[in-house]
PDB file of N, CA and C in Angstrom:
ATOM      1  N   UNK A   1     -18.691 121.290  47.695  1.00  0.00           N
ATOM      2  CA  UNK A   1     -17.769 120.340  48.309  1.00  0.00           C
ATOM      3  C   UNK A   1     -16.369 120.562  47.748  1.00  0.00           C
ATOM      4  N   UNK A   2     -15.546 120.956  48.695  1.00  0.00           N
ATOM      5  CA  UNK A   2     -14.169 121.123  48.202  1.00  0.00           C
ATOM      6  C   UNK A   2     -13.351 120.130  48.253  1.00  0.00           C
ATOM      7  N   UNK A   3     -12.582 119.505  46.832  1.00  0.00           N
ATOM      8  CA  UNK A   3     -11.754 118.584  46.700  1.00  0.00           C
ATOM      9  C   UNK A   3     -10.463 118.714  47.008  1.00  0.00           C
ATOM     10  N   UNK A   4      -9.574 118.118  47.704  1.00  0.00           N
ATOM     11  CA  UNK A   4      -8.456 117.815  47.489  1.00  0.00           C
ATOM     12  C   UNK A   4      -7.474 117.518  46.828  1.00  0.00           C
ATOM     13  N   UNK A   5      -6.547 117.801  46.385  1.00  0.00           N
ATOM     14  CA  UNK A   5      -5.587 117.024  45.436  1.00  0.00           C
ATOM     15  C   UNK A   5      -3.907 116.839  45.492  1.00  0.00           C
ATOM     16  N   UNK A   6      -3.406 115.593  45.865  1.00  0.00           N
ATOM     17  CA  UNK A   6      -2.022 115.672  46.598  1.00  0.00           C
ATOM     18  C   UNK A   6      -1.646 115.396  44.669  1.00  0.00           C
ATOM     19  N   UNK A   7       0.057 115.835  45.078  1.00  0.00           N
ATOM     20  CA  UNK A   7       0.778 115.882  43.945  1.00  0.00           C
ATOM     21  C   UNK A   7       2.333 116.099  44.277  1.00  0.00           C
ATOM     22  N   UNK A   8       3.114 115.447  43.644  1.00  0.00           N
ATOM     23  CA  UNK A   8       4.695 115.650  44.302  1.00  0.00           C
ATOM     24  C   UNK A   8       5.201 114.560  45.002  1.00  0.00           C
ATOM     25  N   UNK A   9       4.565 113.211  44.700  1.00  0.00           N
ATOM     26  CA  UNK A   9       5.227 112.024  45.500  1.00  0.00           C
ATOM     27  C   UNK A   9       6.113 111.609  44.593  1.00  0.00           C
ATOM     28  N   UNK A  10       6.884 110.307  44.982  1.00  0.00           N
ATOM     29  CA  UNK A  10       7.589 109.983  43.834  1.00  0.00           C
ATOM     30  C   UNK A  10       8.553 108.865  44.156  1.00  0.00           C
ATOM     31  N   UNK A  11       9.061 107.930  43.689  1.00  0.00           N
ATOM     32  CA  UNK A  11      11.084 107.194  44.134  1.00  0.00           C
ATOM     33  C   UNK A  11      11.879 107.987  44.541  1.00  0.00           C
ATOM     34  N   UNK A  12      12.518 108.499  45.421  1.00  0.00           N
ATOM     35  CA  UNK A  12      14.035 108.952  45.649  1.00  0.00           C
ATOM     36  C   UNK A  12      14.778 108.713  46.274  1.00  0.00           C
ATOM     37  N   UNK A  13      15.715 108.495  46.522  1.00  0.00           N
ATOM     38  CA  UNK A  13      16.995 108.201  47.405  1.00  0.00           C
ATOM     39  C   UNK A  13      17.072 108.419  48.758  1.00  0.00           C
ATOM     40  N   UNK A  14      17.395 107.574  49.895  1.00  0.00           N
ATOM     41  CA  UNK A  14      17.311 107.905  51.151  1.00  0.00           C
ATOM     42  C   UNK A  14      18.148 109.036  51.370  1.00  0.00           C
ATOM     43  N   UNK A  15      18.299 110.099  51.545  1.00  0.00           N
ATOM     44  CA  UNK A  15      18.688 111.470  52.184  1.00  0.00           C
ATOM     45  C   UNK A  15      18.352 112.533  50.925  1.00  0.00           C
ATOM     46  N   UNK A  16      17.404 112.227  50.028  1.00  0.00           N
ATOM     47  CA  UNK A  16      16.997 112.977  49.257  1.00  0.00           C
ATOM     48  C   UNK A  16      15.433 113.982  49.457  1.00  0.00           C
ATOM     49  N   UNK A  17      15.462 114.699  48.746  1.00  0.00           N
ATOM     50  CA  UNK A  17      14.174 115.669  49.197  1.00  0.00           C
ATOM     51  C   UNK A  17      13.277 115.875  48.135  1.00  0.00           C
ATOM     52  N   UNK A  18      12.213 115.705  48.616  1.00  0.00           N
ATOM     53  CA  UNK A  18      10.388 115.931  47.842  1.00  0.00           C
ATOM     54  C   UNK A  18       9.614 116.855  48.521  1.00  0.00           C
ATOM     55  N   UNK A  19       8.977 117.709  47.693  1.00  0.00           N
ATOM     56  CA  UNK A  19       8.058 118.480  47.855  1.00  0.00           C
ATOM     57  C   UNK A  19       6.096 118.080  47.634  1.00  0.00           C
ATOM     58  N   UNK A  20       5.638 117.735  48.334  1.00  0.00           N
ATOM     59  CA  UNK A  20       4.135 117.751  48.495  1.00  0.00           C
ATOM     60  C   UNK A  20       3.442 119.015  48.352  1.00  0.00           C
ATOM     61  N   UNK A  21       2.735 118.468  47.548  1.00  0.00           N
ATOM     62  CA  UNK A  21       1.259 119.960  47.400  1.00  0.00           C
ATOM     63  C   UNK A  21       0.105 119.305  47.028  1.00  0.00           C
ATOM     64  N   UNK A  22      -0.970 119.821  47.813  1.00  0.00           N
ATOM     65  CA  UNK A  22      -2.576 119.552  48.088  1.00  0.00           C
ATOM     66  C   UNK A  22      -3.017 121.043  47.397  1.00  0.00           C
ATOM     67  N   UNK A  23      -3.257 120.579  46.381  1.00  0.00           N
ATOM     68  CA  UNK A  23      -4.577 121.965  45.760  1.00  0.00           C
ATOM     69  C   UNK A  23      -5.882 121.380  45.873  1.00  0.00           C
ATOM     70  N   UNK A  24      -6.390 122.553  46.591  1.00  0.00           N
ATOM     71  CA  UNK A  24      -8.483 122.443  46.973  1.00  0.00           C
ATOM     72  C   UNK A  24      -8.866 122.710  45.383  1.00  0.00           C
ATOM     73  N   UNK A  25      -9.998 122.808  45.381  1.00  0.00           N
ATOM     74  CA  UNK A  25     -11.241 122.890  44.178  1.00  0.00           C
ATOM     75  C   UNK A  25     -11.083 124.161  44.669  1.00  0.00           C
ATOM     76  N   UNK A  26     -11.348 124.794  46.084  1.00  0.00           N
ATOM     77  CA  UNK A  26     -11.581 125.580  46.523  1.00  0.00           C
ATOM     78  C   UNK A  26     -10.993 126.588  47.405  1.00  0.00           C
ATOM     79  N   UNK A  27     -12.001 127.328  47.720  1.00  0.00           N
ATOM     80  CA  UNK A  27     -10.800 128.213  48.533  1.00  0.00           C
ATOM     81  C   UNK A  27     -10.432 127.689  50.325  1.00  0.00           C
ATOM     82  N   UNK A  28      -9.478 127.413  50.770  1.00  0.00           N
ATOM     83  CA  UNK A  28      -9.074 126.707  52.034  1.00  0.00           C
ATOM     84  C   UNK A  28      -8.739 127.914  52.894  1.00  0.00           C
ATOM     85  N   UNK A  29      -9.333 129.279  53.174  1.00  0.00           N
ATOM     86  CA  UNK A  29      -9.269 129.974  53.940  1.00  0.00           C
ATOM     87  C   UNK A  29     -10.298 129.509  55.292  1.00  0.00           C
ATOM     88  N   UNK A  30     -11.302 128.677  55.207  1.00  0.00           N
ATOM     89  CA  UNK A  30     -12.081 128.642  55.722  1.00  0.00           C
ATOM     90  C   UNK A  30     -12.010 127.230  56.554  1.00  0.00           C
ATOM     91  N   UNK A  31     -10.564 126.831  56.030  1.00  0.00           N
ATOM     92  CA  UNK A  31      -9.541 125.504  56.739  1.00  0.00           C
ATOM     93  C   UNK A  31      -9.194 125.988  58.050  1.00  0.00           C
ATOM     94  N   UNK A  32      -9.624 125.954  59.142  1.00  0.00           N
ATOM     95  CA  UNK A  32      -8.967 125.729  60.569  1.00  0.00           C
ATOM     96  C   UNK A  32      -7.662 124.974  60.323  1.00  0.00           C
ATOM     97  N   UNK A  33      -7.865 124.196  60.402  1.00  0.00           N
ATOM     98  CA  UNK A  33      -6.605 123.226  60.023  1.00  0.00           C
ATOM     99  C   UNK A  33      -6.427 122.815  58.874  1.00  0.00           C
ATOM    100  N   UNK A  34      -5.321 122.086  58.332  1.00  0.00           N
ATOM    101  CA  UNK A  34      -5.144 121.357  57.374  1.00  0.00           C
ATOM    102  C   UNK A  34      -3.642 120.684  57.583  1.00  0.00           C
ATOM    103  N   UNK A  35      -3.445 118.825  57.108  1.00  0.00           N
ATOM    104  CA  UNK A  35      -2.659 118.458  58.062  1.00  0.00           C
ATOM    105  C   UNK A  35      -2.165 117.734  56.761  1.00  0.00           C
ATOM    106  N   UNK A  36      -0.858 116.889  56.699  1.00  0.00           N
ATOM    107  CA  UNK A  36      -0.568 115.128  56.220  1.00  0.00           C
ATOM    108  C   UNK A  36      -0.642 114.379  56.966  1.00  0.00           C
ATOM    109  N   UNK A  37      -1.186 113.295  56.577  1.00  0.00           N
ATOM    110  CA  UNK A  37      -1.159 112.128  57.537  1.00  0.00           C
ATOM    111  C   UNK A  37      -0.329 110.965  55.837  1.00  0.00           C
ATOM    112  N   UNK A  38      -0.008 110.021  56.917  1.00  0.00           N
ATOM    113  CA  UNK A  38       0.834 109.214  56.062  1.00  0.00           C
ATOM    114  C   UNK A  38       0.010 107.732  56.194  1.00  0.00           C
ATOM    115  N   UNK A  39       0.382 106.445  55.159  1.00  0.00           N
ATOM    116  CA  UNK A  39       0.163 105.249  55.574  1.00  0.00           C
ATOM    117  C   UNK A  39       0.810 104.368  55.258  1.00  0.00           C
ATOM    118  N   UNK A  40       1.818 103.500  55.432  1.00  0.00           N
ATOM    119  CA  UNK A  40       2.602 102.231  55.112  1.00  0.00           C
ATOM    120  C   UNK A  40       1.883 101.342  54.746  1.00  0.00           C
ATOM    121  N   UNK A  41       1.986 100.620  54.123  1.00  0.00           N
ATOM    122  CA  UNK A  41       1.393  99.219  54.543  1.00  0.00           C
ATOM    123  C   UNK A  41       1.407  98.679  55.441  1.00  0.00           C
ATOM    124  N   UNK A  42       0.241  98.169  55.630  1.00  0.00           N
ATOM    125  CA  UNK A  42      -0.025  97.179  57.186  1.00  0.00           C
ATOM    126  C   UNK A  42      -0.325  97.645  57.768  1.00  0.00           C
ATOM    127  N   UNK A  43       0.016  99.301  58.004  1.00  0.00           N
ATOM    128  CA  UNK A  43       0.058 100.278  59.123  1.00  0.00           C
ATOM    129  C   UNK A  43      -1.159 100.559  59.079  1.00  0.00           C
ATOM    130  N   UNK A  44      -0.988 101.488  60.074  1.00  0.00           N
ATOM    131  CA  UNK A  44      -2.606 102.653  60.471  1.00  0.00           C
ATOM    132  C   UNK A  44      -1.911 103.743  59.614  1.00  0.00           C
ATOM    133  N   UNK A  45      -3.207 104.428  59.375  1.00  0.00           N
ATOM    134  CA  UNK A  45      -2.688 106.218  59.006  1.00  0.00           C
ATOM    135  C   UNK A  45      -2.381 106.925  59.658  1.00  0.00           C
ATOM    136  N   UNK A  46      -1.036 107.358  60.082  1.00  0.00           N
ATOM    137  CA  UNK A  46      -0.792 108.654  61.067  1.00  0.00           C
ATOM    138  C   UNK A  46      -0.528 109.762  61.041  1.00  0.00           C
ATOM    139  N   UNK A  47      -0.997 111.077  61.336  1.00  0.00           N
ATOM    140  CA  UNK A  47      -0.083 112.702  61.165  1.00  0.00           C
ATOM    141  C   UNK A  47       0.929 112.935  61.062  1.00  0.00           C
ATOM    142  N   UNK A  48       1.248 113.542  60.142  1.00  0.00           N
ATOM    143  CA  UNK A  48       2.890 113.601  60.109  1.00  0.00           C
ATOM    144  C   UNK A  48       2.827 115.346  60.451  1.00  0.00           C
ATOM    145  N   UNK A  49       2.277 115.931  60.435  1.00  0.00           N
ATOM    146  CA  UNK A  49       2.303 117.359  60.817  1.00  0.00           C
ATOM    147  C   UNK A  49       0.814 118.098  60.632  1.00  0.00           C
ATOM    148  N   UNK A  50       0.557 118.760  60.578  1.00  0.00           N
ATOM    149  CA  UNK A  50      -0.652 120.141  60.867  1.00  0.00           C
ATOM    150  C   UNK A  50      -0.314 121.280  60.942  1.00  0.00           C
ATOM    151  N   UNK A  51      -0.772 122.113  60.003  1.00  0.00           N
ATOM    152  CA  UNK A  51      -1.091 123.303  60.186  1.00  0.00           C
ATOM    153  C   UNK A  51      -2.146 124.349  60.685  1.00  0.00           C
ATOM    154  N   UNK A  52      -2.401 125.773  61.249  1.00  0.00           N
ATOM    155  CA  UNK A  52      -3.645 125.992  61.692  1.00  0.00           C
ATOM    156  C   UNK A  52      -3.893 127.299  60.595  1.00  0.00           C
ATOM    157  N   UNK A  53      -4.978 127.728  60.501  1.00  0.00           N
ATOM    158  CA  UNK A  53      -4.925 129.180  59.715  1.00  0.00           C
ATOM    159  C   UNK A  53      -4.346 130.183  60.188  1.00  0.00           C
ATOM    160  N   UNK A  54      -3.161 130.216  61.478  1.00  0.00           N
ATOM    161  CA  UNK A  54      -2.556 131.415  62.307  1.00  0.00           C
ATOM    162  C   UNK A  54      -1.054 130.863  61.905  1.00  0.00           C
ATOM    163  N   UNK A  55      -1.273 129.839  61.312  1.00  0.00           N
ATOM    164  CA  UNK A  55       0.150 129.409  60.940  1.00  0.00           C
ATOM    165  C   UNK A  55       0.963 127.964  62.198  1.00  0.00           C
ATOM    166  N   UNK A  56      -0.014 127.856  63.262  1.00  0.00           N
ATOM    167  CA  UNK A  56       0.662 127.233  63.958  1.00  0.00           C
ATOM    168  C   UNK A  56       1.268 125.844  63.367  1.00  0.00           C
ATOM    169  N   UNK A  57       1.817 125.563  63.776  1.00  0.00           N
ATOM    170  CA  UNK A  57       2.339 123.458  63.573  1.00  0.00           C
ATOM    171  C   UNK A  57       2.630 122.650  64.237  1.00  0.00           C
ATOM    172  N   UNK A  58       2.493 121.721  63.947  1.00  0.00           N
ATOM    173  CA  UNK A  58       2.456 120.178  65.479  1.00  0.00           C
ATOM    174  C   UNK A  58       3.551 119.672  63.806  1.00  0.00           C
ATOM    175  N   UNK A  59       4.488 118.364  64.776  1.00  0.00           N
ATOM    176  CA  UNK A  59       4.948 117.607  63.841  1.00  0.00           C
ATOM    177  C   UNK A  59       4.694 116.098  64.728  1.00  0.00           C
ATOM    178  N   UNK A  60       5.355 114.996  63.850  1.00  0.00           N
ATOM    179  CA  UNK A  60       5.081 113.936  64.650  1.00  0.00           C
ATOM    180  C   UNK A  60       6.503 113.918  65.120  1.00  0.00           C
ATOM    181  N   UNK A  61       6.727 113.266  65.759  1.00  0.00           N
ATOM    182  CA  UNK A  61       8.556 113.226  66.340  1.00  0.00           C
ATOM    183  C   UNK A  61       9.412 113.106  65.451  1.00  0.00           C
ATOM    184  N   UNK A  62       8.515 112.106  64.855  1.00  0.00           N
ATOM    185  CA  UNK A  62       9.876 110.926  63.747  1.00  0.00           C
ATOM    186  C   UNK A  62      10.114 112.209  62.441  1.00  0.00           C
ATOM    187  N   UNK A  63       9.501 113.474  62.092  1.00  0.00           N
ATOM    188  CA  UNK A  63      10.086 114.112  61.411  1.00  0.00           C
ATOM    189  C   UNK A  63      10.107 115.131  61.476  1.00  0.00           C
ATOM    190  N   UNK A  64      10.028 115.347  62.732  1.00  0.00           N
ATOM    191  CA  UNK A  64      10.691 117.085  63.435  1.00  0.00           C
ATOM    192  C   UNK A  64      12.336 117.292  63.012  1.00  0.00           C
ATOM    193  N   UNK A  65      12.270 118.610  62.356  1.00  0.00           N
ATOM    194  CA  UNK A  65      13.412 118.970  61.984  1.00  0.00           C
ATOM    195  C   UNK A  65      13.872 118.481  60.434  1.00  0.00           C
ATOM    196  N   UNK A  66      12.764 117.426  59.822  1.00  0.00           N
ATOM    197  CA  UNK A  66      13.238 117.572  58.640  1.00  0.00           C
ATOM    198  C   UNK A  66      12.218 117.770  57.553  1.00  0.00           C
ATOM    199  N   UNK A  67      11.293 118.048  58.053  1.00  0.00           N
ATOM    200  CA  UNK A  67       9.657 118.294  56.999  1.00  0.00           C
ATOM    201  C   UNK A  67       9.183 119.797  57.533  1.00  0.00           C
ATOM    202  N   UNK A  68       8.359 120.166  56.322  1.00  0.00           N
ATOM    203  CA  UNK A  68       8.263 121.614  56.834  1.00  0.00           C
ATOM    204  C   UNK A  68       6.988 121.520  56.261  1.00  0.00           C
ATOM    205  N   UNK A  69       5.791 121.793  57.293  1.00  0.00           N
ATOM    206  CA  UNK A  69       4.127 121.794  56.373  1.00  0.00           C
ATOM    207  C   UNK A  69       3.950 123.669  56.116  1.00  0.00           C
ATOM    208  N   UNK A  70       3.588 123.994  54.702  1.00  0.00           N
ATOM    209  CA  UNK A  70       3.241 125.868  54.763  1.00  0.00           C
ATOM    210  C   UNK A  70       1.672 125.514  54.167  1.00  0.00           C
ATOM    211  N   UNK A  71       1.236 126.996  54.021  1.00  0.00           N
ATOM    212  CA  UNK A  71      -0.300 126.739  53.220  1.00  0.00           C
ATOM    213  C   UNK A  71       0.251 127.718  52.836  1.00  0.00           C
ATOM    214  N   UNK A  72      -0.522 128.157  51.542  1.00  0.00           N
ATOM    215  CA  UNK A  72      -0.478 129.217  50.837  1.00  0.00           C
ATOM    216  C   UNK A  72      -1.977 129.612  50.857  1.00  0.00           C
ATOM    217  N   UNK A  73      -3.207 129.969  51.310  1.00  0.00           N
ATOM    218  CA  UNK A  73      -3.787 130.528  51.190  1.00  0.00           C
ATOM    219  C   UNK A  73      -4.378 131.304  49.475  1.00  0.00           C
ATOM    220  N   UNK A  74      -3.733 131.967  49.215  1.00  0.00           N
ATOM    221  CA  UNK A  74      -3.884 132.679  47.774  1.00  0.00           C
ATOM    222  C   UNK A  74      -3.914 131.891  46.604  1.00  0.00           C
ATOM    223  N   UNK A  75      -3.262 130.515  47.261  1.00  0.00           N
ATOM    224  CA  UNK A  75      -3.379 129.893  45.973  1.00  0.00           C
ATOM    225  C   UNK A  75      -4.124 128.568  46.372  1.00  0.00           C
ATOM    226  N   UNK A  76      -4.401 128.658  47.153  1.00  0.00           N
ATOM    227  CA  UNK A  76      -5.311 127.068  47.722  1.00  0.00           C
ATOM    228  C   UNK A  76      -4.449 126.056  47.650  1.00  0.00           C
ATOM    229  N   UNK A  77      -4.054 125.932  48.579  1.00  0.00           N
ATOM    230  CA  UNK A  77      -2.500 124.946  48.377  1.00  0.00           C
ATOM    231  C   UNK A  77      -2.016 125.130  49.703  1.00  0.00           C
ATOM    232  N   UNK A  78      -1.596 123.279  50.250  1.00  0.00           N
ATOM    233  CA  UNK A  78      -0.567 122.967  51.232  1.00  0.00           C
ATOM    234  C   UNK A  78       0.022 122.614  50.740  1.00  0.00           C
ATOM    235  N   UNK A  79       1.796 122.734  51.370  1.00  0.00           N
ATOM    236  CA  UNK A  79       2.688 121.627  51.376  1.00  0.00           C
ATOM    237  C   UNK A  79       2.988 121.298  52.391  1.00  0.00           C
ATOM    238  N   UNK A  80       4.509 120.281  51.996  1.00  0.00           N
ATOM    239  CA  UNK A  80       4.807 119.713  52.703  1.00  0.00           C
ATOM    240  C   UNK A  80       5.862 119.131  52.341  1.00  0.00           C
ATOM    241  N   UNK A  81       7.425 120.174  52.673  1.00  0.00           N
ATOM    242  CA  UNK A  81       8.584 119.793  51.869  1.00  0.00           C
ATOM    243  C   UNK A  81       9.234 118.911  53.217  1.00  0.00           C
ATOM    244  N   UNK A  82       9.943 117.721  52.305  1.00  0.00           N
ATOM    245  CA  UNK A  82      10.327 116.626  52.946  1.00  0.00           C
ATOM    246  C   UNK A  82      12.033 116.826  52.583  1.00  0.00           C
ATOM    247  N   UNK A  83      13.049 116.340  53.808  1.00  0.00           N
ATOM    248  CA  UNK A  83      14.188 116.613  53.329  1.00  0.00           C
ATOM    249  C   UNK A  83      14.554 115.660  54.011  1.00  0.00           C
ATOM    250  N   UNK A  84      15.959 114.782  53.975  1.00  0.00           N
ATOM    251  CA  UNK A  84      16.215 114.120  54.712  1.00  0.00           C
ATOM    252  C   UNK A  84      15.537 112.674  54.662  1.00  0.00           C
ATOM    253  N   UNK A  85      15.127 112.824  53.566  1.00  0.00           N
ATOM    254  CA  UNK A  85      14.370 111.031  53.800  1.00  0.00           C
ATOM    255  C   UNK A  85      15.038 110.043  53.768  1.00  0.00           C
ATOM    256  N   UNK A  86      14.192 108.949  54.787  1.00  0.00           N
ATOM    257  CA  UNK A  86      14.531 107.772  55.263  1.00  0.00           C
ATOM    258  C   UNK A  86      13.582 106.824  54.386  1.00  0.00           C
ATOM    259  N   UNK A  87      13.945 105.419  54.028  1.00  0.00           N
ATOM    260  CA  UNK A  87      13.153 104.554  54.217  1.00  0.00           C
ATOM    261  C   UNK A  87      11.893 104.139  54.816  1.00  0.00           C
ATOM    262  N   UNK A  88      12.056 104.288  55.543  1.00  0.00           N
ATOM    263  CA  UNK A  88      10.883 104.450  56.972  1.00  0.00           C
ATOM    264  C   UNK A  88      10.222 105.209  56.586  1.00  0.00           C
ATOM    265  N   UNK A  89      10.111 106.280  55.422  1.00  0.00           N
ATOM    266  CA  UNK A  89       9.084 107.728  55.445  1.00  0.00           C
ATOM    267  C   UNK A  89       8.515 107.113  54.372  1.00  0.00           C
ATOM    268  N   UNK A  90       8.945 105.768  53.661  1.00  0.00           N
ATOM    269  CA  UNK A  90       7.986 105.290  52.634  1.00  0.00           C
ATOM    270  C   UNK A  90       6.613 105.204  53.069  1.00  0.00           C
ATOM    271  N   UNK A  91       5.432 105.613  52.053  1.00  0.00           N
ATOM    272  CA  UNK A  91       3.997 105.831  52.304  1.00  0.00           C
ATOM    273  C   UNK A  91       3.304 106.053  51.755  1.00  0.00           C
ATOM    274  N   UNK A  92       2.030 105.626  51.316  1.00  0.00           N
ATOM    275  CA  UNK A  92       1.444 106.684  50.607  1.00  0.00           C
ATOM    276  C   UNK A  92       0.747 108.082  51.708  1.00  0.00           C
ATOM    277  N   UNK A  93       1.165 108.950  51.243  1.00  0.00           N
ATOM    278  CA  UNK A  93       0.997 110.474  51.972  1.00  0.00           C
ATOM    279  C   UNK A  93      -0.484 111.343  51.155  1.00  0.00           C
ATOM    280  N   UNK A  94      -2.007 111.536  52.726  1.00  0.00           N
ATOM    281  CA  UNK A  94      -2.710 112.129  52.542  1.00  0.00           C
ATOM    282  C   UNK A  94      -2.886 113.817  52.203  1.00  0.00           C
ATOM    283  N   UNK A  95      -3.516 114.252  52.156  1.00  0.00           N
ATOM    284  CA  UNK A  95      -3.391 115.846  52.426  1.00  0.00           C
ATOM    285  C   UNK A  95      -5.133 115.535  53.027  1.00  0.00           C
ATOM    286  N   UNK A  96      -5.590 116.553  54.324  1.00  0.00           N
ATOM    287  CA  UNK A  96      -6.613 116.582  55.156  1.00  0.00           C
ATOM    288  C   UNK A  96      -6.888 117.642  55.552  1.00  0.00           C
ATOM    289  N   UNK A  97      -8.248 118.356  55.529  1.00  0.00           N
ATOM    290  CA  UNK A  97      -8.872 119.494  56.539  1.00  0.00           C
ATOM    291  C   UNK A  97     -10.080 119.511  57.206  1.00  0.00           C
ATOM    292  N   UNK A  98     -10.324 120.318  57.590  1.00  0.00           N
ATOM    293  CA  UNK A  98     -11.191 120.664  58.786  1.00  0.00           C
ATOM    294  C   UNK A  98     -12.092 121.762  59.059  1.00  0.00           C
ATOM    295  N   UNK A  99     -12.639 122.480  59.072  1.00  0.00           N
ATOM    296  CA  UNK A  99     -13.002 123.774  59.340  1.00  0.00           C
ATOM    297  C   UNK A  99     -12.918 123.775  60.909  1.00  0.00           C
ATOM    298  N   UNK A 100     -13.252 122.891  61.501  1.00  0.00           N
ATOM    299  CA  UNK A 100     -13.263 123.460  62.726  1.00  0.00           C
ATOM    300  C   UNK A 100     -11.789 123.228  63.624  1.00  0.00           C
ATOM    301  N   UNK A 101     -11.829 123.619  64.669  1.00  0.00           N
ATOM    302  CA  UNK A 101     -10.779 123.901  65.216  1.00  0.00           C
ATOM    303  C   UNK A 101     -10.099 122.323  65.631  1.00  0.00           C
ATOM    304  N   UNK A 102     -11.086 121.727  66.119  1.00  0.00           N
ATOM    305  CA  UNK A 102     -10.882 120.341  66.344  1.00  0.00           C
ATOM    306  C   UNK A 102     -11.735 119.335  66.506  1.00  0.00           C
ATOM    307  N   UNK A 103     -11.086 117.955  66.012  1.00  0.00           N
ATOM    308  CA  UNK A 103     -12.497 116.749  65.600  1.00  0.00           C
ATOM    309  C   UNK A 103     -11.789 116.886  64.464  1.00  0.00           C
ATOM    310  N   UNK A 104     -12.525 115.238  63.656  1.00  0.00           N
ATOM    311  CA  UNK A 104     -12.268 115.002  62.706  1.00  0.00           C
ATOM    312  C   UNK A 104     -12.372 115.800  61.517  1.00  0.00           C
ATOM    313  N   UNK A 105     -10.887 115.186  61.186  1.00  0.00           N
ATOM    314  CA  UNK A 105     -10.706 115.953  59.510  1.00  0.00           C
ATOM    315  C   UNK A 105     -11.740 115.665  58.409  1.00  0.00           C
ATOM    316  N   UNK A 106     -12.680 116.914  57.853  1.00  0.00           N
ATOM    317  CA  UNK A 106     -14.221 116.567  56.808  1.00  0.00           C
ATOM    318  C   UNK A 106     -13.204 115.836  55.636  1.00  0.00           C
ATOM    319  N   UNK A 107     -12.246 116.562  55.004  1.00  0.00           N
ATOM    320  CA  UNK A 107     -11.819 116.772  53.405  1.00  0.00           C
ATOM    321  C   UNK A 107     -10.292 115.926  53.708  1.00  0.00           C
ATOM    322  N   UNK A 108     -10.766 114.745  52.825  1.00  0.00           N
ATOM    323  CA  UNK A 108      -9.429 114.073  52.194  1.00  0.00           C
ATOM    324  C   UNK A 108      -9.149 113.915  50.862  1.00  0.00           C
ATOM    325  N   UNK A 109      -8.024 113.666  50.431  1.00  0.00           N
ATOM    326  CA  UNK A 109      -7.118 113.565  49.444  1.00  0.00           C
ATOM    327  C   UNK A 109      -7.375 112.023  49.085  1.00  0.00           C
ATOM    328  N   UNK A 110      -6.717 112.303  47.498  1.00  0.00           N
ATOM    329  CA  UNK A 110      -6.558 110.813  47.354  1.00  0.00           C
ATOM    330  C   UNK A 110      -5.198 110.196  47.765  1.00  0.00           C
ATOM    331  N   UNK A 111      -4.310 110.620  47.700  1.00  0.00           N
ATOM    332  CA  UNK A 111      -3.175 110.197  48.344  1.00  0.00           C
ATOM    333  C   UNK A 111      -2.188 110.501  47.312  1.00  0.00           C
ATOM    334  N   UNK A 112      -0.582 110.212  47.672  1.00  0.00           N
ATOM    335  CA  UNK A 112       0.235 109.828  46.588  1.00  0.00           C
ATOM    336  C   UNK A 112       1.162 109.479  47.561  1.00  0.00           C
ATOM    337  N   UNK A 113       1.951 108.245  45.995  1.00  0.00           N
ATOM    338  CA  UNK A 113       2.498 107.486  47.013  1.00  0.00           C
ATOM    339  C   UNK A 113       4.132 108.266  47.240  1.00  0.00           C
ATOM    340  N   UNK A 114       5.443 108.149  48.123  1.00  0.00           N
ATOM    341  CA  UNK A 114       6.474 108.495  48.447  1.00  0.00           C
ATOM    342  C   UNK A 114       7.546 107.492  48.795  1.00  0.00           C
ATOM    343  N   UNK A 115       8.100 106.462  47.977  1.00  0.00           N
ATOM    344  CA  UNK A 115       8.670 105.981  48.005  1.00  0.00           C
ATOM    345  C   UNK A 115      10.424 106.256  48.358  1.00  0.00           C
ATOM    346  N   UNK A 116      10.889 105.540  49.493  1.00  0.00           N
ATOM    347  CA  UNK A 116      12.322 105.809  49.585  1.00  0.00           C
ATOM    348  C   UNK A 116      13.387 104.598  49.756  1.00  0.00           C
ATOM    349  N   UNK A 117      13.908 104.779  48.610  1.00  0.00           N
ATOM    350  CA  UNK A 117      14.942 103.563  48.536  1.00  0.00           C
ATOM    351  C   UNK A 117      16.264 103.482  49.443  1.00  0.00           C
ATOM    352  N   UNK A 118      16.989 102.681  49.734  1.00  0.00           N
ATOM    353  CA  UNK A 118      18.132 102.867  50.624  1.00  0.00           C
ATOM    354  C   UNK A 118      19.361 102.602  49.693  1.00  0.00           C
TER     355      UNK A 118
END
């Protein structure tokens, strides 16, 4: 069973930038996908982007153009560099995969949280 592990959340300043990284136990070549999903309080959990093992990416609207999801493969590791933050991007932020192409994500994270002050 391959674990997850998010790392890189933190306080920072609204138009300031954080870097996210999810290291597996294991090796995540065998990840179809692997995505963030985010959660506010109160809120539901939603995607904030996806990656595929060909490299493809989906973003959600609200942060197209200022988040960038990569995998590294070699080192078992997603990110997920954030630039431009808003308030609004406050969350605690998952890391998630999949083996298969599509359907629910097997492997979650514990989270960390991403706080943004104004």
């Amino acid at each position: 069973q391959v674990q997850l592990v998010e790392s890189g959340g933190g306080l920072v300043q609204a138009g300031g930038s954080l870097r996210l990284s999810c290291e597996a136990s294991g090796s995540i070549f065998s990840f179809n996908v692997m995505g963030w999903y985010r959660q506010a309080p109160g809120k539901q959990r939603d995607l904030v982007a996806s990656i595929t093992s060909g490299g493809s990416t989906n973003y959600a609207d609200s942060v197209k153009g200022r988040f960038t999801i990569s995998r590294d493969n070699a080192k078992n590791t997603l990110y997920l560099q954030m630039n431009s933050l808003k308030p609004e991007d406050t969350a605690v932020y998952y890391c998630a995969a999949r083996v298969l192409r599509f359907g629910r994500y097997e492997y979650w994270g514990q989270g960390t949280q991403v706080t943004v002050s104004s």
